[in-house]
N, C-alpha and C. Protein backbone atom coordinates (compact mmCIF):
# COMPACT_ATOMS: atom_id res chain seq x y z
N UNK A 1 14.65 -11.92 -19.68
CA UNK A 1 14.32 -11.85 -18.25
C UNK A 1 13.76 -10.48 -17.91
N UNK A 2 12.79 -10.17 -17.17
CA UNK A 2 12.19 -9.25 -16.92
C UNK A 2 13.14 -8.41 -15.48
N UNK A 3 12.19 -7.12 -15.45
CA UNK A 3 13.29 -6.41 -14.57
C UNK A 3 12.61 -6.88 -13.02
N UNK A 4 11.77 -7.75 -13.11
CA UNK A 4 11.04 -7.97 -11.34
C UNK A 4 12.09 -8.97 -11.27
N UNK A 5 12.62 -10.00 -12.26
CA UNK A 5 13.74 -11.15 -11.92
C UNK A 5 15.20 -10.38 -11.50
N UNK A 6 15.00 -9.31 -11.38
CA UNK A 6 16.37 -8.77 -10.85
C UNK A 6 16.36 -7.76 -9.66
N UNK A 7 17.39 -7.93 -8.77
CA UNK A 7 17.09 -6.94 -7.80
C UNK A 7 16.56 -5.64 -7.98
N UNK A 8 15.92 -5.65 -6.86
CA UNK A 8 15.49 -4.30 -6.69
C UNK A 8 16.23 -3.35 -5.96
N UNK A 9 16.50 -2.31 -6.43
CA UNK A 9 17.35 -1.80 -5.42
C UNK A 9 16.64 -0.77 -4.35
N UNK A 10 17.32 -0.56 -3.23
CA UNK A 10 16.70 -0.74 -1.90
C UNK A 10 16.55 1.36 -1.87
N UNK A 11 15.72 1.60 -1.87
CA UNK A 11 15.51 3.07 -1.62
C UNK A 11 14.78 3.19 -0.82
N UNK A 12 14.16 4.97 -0.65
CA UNK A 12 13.50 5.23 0.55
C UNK A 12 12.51 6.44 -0.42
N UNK A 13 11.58 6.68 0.14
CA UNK A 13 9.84 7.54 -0.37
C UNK A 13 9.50 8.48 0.71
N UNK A 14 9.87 9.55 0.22
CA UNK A 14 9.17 10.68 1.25
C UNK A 14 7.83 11.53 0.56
N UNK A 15 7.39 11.38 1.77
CA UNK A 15 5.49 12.00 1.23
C UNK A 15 5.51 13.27 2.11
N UNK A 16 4.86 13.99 2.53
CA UNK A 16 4.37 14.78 3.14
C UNK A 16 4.18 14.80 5.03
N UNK A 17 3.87 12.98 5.40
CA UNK A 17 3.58 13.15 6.92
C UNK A 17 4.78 11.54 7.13
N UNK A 18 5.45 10.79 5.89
CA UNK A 18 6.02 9.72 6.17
C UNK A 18 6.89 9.59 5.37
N UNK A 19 7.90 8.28 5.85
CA UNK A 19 8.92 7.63 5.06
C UNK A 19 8.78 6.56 4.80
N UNK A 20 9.11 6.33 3.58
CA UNK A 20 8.75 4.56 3.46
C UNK A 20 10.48 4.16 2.86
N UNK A 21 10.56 2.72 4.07
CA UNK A 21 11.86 2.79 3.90
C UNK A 21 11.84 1.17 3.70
N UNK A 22 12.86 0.47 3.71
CA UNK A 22 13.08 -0.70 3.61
C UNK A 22 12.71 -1.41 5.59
N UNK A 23 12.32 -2.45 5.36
CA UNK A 23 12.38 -2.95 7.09
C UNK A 23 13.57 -3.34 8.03
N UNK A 24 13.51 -2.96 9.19
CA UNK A 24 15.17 -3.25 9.63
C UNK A 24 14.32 -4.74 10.84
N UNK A 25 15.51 -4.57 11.39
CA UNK A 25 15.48 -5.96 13.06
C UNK A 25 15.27 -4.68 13.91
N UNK A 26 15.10 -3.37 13.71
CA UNK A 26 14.91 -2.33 15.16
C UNK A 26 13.22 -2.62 14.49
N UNK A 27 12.87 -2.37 13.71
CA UNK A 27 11.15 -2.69 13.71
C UNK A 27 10.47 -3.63 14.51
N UNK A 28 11.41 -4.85 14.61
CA UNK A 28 10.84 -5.55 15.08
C UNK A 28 9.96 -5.75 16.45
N UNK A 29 10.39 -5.17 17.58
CA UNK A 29 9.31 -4.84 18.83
C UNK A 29 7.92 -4.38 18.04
N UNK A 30 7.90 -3.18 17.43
CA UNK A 30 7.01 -2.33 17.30
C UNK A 30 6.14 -3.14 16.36
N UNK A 31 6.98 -3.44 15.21
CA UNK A 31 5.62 -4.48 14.29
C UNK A 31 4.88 -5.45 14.83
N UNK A 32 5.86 -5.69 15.97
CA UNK A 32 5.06 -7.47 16.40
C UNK A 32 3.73 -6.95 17.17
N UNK A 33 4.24 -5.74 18.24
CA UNK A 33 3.11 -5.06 18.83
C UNK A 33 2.17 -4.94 18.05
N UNK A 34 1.96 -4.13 17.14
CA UNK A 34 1.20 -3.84 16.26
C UNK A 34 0.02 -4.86 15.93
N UNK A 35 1.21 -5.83 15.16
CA UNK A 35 0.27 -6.33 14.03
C UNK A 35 -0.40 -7.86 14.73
N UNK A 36 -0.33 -8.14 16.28
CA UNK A 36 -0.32 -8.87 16.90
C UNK A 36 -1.94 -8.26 17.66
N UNK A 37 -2.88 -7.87 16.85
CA UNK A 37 -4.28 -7.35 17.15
C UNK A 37 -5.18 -7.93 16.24
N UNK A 38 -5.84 -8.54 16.40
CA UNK A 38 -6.78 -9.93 15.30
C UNK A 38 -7.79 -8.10 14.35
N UNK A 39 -7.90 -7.24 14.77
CA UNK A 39 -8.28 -5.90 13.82
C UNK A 39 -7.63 -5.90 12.58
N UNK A 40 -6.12 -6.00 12.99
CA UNK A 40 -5.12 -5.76 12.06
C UNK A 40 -5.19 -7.17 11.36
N UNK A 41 -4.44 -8.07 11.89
CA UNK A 41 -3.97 -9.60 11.23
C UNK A 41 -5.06 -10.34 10.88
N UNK A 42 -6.42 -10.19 11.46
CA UNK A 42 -7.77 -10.82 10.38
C UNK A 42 -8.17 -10.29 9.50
N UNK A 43 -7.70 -9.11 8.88
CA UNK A 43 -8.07 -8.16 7.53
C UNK A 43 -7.21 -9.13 6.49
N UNK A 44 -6.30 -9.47 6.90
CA UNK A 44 -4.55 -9.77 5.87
C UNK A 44 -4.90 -11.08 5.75
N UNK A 45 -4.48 -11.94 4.43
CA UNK A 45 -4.19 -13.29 4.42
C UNK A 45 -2.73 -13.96 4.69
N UNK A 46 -1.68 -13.11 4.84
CA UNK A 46 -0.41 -13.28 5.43
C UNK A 46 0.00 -13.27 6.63
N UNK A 47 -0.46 -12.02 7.23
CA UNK A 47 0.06 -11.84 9.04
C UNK A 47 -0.40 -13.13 9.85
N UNK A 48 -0.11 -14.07 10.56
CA UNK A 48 -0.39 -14.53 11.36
C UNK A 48 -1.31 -14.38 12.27
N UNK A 49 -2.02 -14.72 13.32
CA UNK A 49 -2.19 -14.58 14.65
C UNK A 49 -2.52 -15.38 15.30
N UNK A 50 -1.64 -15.36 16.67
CA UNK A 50 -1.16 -14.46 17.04
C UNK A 50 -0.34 -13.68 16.46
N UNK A 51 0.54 -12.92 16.41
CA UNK A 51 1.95 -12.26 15.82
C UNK A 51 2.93 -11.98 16.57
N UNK A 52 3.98 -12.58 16.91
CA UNK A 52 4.90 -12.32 17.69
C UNK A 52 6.27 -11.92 17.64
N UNK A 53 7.11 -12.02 17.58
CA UNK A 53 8.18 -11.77 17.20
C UNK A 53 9.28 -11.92 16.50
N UNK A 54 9.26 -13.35 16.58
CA UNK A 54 9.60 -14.53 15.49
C UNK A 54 8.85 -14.41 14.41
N UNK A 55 7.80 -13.78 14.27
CA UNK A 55 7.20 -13.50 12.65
C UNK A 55 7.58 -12.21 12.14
N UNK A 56 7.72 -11.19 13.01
CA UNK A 56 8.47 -9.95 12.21
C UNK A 56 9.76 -10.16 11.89
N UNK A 57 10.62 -10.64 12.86
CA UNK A 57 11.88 -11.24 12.12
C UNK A 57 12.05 -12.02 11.13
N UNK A 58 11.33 -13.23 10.86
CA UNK A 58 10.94 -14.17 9.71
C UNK A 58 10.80 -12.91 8.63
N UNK A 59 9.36 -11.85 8.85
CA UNK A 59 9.14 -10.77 7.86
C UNK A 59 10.47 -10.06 7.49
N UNK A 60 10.98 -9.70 8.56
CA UNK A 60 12.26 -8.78 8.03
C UNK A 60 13.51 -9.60 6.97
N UNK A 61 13.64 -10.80 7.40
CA UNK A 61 14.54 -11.72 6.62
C UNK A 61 14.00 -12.06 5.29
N UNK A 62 12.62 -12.44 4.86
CA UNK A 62 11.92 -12.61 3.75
C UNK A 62 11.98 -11.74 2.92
N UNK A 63 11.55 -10.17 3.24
CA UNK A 63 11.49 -9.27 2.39
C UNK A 63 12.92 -8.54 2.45
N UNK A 64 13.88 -8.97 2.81
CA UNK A 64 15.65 -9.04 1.92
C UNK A 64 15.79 -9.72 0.67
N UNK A 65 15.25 -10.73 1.24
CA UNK A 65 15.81 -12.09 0.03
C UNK A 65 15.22 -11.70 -0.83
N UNK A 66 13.24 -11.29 -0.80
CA UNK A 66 12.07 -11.11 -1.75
C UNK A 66 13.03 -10.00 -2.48
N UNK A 67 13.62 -8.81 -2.10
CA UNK A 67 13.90 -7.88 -2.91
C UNK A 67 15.11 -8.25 -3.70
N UNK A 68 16.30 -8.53 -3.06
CA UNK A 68 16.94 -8.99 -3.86
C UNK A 68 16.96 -9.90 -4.89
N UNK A 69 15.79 -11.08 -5.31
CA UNK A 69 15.59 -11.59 -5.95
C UNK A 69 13.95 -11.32 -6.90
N UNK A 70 14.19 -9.55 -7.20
CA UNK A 70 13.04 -9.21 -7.84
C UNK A 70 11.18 -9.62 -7.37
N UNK A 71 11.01 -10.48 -5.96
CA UNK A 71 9.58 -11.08 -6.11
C UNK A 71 8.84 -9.85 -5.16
N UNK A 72 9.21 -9.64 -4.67
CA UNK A 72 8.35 -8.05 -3.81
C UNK A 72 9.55 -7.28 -3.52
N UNK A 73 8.77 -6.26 -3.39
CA UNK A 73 9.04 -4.67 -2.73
C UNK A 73 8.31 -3.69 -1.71
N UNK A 74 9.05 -4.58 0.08
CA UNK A 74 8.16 -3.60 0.84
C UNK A 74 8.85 -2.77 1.67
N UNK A 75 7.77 -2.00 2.16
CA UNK A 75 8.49 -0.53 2.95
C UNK A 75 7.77 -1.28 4.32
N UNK A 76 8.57 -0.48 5.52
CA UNK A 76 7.98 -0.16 6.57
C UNK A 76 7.48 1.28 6.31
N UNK A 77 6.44 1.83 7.05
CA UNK A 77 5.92 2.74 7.25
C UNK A 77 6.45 3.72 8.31
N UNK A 78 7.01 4.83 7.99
CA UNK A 78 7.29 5.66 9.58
C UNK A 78 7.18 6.73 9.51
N UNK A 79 6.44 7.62 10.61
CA UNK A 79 6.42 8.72 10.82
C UNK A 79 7.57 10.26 10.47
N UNK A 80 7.38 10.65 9.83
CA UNK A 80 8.41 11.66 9.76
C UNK A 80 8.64 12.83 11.16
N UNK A 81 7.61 12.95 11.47
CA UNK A 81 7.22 13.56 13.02
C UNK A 81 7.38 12.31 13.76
N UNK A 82 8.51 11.79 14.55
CA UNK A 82 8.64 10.84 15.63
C UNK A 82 9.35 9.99 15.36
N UNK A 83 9.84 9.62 13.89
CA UNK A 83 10.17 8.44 13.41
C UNK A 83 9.36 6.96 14.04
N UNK A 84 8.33 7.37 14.17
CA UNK A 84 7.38 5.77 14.80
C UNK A 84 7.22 4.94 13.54
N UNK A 85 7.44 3.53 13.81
CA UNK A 85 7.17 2.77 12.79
C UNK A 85 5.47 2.84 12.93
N UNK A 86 4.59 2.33 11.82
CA UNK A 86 3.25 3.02 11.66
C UNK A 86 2.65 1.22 11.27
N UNK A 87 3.46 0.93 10.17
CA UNK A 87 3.21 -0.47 9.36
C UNK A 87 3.94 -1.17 8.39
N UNK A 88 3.16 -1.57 7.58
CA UNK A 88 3.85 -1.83 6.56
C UNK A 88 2.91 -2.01 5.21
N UNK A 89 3.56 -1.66 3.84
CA UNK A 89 3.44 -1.46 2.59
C UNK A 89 4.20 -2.21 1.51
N UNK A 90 3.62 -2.36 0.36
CA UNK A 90 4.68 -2.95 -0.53
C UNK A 90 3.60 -3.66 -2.22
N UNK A 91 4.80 -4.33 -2.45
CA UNK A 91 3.97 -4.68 -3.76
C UNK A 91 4.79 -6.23 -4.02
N UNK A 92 3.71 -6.60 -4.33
CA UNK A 92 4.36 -8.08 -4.47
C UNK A 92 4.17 -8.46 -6.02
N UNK A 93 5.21 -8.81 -7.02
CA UNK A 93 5.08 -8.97 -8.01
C UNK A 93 5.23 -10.26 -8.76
N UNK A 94 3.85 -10.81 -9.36
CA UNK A 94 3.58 -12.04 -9.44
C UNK A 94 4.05 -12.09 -11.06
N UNK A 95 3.90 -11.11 -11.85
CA UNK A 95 4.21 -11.78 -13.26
C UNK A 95 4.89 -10.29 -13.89
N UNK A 96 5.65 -10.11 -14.91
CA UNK A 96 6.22 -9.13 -15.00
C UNK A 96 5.30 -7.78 -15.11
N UNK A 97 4.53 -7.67 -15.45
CA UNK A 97 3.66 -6.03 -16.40
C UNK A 97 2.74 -6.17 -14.82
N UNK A 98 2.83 -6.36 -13.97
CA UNK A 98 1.53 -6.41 -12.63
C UNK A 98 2.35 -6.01 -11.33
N UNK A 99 1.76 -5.70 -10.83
CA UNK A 99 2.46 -5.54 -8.80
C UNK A 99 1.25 -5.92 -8.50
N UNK A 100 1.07 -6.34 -7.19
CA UNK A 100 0.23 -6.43 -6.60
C UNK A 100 0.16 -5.79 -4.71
N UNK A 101 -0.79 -4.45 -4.76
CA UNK A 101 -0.29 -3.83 -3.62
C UNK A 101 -1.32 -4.43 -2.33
N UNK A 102 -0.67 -4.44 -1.19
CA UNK A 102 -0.67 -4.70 0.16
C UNK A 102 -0.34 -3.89 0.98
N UNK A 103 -0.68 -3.93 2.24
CA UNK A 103 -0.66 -2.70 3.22
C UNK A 103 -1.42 -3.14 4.19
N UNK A 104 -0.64 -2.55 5.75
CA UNK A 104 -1.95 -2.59 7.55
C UNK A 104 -0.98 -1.60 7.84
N UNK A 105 -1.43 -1.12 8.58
CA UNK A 105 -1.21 0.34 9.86
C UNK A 105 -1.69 -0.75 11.08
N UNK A 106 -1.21 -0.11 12.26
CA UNK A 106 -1.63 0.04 13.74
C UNK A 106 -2.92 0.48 14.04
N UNK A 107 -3.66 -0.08 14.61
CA UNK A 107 -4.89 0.54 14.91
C UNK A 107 -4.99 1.84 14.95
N UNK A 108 -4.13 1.95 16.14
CA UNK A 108 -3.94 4.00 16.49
C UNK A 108 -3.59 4.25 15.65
N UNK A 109 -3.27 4.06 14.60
CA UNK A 109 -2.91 5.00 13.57
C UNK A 109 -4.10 5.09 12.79
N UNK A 110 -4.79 4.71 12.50
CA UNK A 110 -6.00 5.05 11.62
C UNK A 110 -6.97 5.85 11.74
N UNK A 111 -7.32 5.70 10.56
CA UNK A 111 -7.99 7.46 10.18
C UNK A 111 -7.90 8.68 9.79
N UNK A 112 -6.38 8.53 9.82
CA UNK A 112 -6.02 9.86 9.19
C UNK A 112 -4.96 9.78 7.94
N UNK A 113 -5.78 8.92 7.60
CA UNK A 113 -5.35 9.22 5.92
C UNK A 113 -3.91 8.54 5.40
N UNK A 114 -3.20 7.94 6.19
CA UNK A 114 -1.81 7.69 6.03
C UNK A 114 -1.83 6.45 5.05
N UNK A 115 -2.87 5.26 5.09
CA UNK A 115 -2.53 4.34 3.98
C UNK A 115 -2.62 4.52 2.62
N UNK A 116 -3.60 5.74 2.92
CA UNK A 116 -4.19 6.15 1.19
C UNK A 116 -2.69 7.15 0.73
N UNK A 117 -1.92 8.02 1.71
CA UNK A 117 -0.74 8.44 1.83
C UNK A 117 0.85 7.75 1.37
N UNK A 118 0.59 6.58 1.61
CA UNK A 118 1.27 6.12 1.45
C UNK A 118 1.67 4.90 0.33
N UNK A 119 0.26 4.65 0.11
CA UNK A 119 -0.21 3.92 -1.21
C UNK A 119 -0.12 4.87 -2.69
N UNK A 120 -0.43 5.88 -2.48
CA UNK A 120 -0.31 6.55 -3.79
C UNK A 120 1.21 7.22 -3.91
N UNK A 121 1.76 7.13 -3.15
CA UNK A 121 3.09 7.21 -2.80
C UNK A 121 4.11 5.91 -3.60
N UNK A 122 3.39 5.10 -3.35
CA UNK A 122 4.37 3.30 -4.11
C UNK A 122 3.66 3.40 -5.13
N UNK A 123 2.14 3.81 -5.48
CA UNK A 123 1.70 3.44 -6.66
C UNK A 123 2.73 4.22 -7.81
N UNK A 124 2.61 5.77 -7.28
CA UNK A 124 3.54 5.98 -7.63
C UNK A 124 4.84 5.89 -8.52
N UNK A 125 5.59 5.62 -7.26
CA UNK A 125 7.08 5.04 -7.33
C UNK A 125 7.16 3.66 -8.31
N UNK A 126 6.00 2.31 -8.56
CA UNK A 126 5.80 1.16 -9.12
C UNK A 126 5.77 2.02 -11.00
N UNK A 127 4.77 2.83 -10.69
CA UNK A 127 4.71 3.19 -12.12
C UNK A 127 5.83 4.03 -13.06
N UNK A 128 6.48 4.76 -12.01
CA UNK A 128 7.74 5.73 -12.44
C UNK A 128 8.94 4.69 -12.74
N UNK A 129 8.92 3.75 -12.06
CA UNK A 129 10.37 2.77 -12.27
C UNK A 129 10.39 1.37 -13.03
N UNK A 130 8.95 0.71 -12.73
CA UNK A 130 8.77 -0.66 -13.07
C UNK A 130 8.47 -0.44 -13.94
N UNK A 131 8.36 -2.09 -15.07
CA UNK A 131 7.99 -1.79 -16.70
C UNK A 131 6.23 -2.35 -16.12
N UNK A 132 5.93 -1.90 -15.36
CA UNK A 132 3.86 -2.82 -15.13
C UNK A 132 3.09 -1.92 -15.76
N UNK A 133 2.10 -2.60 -16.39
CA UNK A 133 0.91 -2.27 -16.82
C UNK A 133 -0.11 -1.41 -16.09
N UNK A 134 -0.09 -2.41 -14.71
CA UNK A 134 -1.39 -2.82 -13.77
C UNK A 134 -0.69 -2.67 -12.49
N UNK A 135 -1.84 -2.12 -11.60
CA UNK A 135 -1.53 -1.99 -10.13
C UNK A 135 -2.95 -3.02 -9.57
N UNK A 136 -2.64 -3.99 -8.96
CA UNK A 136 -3.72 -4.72 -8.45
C UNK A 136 -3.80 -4.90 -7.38
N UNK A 137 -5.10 -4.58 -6.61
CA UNK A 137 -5.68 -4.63 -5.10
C UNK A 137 -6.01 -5.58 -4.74
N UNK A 138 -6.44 -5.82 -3.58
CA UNK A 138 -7.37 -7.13 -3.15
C UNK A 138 -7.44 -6.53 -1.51
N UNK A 139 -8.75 -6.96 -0.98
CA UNK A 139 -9.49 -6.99 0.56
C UNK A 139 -10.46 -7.39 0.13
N UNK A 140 -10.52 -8.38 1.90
CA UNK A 140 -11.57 -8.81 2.35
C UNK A 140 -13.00 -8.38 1.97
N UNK A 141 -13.98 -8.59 1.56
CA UNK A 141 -14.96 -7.67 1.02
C UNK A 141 -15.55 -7.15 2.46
N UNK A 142 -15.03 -7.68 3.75
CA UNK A 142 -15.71 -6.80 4.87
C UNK A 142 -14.83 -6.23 5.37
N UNK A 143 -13.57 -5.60 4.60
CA UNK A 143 -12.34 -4.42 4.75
C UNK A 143 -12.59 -3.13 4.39
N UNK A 144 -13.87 -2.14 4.43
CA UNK A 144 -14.20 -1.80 4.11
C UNK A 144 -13.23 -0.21 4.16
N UNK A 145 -12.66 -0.33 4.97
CA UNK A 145 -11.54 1.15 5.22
C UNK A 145 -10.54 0.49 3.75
N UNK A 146 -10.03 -0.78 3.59
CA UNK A 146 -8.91 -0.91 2.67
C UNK A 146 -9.59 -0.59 1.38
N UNK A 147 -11.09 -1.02 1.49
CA UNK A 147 -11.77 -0.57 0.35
C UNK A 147 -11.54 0.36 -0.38
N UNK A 148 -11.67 1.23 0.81
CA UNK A 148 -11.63 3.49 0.65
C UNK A 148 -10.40 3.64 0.40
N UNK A 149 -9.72 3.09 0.52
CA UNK A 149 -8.27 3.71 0.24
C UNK A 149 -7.78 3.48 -0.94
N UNK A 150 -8.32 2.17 -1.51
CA UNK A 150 -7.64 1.36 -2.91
C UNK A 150 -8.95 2.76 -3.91
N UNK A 151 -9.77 2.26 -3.64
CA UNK A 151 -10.73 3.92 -4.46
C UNK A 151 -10.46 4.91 -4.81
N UNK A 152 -9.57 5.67 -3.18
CA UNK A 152 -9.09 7.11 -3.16
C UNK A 152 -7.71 7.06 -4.11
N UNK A 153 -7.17 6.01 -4.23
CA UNK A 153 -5.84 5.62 -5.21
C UNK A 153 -6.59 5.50 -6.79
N UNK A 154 -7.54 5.24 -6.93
CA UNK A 154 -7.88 5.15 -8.18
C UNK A 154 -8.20 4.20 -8.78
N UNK A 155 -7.86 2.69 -7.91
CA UNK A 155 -8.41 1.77 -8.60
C UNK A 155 -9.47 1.82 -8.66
N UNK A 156 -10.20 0.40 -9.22
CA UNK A 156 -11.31 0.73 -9.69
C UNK A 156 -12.03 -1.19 -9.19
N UNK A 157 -12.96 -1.31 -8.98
CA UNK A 157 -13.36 -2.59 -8.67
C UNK A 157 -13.84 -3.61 -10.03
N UNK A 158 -13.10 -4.66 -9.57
CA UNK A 158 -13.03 -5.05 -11.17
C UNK A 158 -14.50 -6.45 -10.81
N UNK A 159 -14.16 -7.18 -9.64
CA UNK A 159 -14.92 -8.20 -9.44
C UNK A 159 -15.01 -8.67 -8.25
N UNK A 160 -15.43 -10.03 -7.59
CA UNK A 160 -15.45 -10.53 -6.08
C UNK A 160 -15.03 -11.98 -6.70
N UNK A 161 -14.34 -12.96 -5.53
CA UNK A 161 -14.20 -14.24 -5.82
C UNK A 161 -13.47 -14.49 -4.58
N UNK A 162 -12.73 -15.74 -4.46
CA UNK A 162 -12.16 -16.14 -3.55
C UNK A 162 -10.61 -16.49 -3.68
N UNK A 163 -10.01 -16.27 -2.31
CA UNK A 163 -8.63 -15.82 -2.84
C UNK A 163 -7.85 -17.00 -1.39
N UNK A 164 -6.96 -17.59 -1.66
CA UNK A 164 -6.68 -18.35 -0.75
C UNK A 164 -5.21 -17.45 0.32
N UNK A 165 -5.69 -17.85 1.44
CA UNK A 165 -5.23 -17.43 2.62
C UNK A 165 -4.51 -17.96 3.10
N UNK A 166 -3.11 -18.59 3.63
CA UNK A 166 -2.82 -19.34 4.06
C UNK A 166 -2.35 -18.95 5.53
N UNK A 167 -2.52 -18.33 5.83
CA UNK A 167 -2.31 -17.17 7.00
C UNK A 167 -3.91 -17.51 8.10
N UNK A 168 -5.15 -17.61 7.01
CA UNK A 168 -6.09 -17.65 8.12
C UNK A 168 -7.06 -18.99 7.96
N UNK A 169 -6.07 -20.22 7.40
CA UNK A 169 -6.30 -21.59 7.18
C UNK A 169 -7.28 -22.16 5.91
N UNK A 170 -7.25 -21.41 5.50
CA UNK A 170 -8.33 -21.43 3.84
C UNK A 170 -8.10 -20.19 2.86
N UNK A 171 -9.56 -20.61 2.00
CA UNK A 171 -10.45 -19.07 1.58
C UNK A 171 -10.51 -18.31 1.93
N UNK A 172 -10.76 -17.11 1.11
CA UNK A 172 -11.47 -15.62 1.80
C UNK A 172 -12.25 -14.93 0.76
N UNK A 173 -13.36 -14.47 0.76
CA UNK A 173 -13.90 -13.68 -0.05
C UNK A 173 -13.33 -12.52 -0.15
N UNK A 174 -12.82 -12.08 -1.10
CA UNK A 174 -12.43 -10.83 -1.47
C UNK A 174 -12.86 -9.73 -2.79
N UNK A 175 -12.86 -8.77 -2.44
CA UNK A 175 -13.00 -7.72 -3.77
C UNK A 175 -11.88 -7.20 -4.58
N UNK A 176 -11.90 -7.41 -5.88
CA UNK A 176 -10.76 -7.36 -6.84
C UNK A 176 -10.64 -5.57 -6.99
N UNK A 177 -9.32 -5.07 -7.27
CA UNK A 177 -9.61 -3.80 -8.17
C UNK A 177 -8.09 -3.88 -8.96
N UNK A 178 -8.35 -2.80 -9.66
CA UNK A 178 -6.90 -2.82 -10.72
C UNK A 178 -7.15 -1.54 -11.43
N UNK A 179 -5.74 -0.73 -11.08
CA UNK A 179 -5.20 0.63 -12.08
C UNK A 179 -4.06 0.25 -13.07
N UNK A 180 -5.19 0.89 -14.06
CA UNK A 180 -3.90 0.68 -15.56
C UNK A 180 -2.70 2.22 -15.67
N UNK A 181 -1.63 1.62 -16.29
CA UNK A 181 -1.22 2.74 -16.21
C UNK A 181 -1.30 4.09 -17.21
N UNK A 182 -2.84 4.03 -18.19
CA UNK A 182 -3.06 4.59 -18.58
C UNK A 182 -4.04 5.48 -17.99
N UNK A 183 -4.75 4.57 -17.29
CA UNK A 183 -5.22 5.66 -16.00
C UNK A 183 -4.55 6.72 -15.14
N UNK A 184 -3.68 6.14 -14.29
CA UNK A 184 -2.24 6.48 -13.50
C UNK A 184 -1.86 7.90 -14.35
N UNK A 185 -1.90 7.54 -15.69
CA UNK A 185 -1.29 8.78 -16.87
C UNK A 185 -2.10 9.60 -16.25
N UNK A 186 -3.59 9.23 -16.86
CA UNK A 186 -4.50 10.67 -16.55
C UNK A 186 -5.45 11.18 -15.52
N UNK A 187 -5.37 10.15 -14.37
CA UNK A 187 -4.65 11.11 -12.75
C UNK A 187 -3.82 12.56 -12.91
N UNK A 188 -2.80 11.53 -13.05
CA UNK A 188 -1.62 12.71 -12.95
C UNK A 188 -1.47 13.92 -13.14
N UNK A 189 -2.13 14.15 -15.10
CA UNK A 189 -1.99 15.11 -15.88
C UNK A 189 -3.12 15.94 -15.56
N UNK A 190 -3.78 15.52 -14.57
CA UNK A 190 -5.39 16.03 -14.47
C UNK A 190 -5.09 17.08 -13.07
N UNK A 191 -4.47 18.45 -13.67
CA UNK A 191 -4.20 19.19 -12.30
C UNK A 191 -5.49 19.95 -11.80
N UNK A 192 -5.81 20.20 -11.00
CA UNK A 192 -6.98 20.84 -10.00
C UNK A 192 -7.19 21.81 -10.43
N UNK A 193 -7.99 22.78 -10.27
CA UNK A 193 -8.36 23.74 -10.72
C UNK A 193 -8.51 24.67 -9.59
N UNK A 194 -7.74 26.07 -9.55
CA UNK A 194 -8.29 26.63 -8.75
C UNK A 194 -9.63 27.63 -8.31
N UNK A 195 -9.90 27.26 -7.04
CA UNK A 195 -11.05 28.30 -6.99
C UNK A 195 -11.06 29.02 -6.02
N UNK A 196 -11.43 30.28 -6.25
CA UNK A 196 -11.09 31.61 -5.51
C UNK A 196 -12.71 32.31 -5.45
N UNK A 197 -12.93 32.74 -4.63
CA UNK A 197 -13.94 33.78 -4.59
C UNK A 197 -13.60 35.20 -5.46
N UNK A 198 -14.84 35.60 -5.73
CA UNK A 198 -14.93 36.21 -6.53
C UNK A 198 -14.81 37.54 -6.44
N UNK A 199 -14.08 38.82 -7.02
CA UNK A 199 -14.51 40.30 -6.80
C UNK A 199 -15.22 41.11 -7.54
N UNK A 200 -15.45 40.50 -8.27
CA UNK A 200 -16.10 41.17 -9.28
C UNK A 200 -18.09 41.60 -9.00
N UNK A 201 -18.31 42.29 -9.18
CA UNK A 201 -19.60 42.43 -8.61
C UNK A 201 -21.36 42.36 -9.57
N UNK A 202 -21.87 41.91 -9.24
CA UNK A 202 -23.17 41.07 -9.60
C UNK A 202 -24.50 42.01 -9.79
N UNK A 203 -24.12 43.03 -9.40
CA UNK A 203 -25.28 43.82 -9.58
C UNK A 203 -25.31 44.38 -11.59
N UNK A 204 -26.58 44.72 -12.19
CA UNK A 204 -26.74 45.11 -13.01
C UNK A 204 -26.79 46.28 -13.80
N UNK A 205 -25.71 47.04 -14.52
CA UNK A 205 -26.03 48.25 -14.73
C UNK A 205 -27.58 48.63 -15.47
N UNK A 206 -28.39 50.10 -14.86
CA UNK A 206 -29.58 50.30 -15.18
C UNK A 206 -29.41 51.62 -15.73
């Protein structure tokens, strides 16, 4: 039996501007607000819409059971400045050596960098703990922000095809990507280089 067939146990991810924690029933106002904006819930093949309240609760009860019985692992998203819930994140794991990552923010929240923040944050955490190979993406091919973010993480675009939705009554065209974790390796090990201006001076002795 693989380790996704067994609980997961329930922790919390601190980054720099957030926390990624498990979802509670206090989320619930704020997610439904949220994700109850056809911006947000027509990107996703899961969220509903409308989105109301009875679906974040449904969400919050699902992803208990999902974790305790190894099939996903998601965070709410929250501000470390405000404690505001932001969204939600996670990885849903379809076969043992794979996750498959997911993610929406709030409108107002976008743009400043927090999914790509928070994604390399679980990619992360998936590769440090889980036995997976592979980190695998998927958006809409006219998601073009989820695009930038799965990029700025490192995947890489593998293909296009169609991916069924049951959230927005069919199909959807989507764009594939996928990080190995031999990649992930050499990310990591690949530290920056610094650069400093220079004192040394340019003129020629004559």
């Amino acid at each position: 039996m693989s380790s996704q067939a067994s609980a997961i146990p329930t922790i919390e991810i601190e980054t720099a501007r957030l926390i990624l924690r498990a979802p509670t029933f206090a989320d619930v106002p704020e997610m439904a607000a949220l994700a109850n904006d056809s911006a947000v819930a027509l990107m996703t093949g899961r969220l509903p819409f409308p989105y109301g309240e009875n679906d974040a609760l449904t969400f919050v009860h699902y992803q208990d059971e999902a974790r305790r019985a190894g099939k996903e692992l998601a965070f709410a998203i929250e501000s470390k400045e405000g404690k505001a819930f932001l969204g939600c994140i996670g990885f849903r794991l379809p076969k043992p050596d794979a996750a498959e990552i997911g993610y929406w923010l709030g409108r107002r929240h976008w743009g400043r960098g927090l999914a790509t923040e928070a994604a390399r944050a679980l990619i992360d955490h998936g590769f440090d703990t889980l036995p997976i190979k592979t980190v695998i993406g998927e958006c809409r091919v006219i998601n073009e922000p989820s695009r930038r973010v799965m990029e700025k993480c490192g995947l890489r675009y593998i293909n296009s095809g169609l991916r069924a939705a049951p959230a927005r009554g069919g199909a959807l065209p989507i764009d594939r990507f996928c990080l190995s974790r031999a990649d992930w390796v050499s990310f990591k090990a690949w530290q920056p280089a610094i650069v400093r201006e220079s004192s040394g001076s340019t003129e020629l002795a004559v």
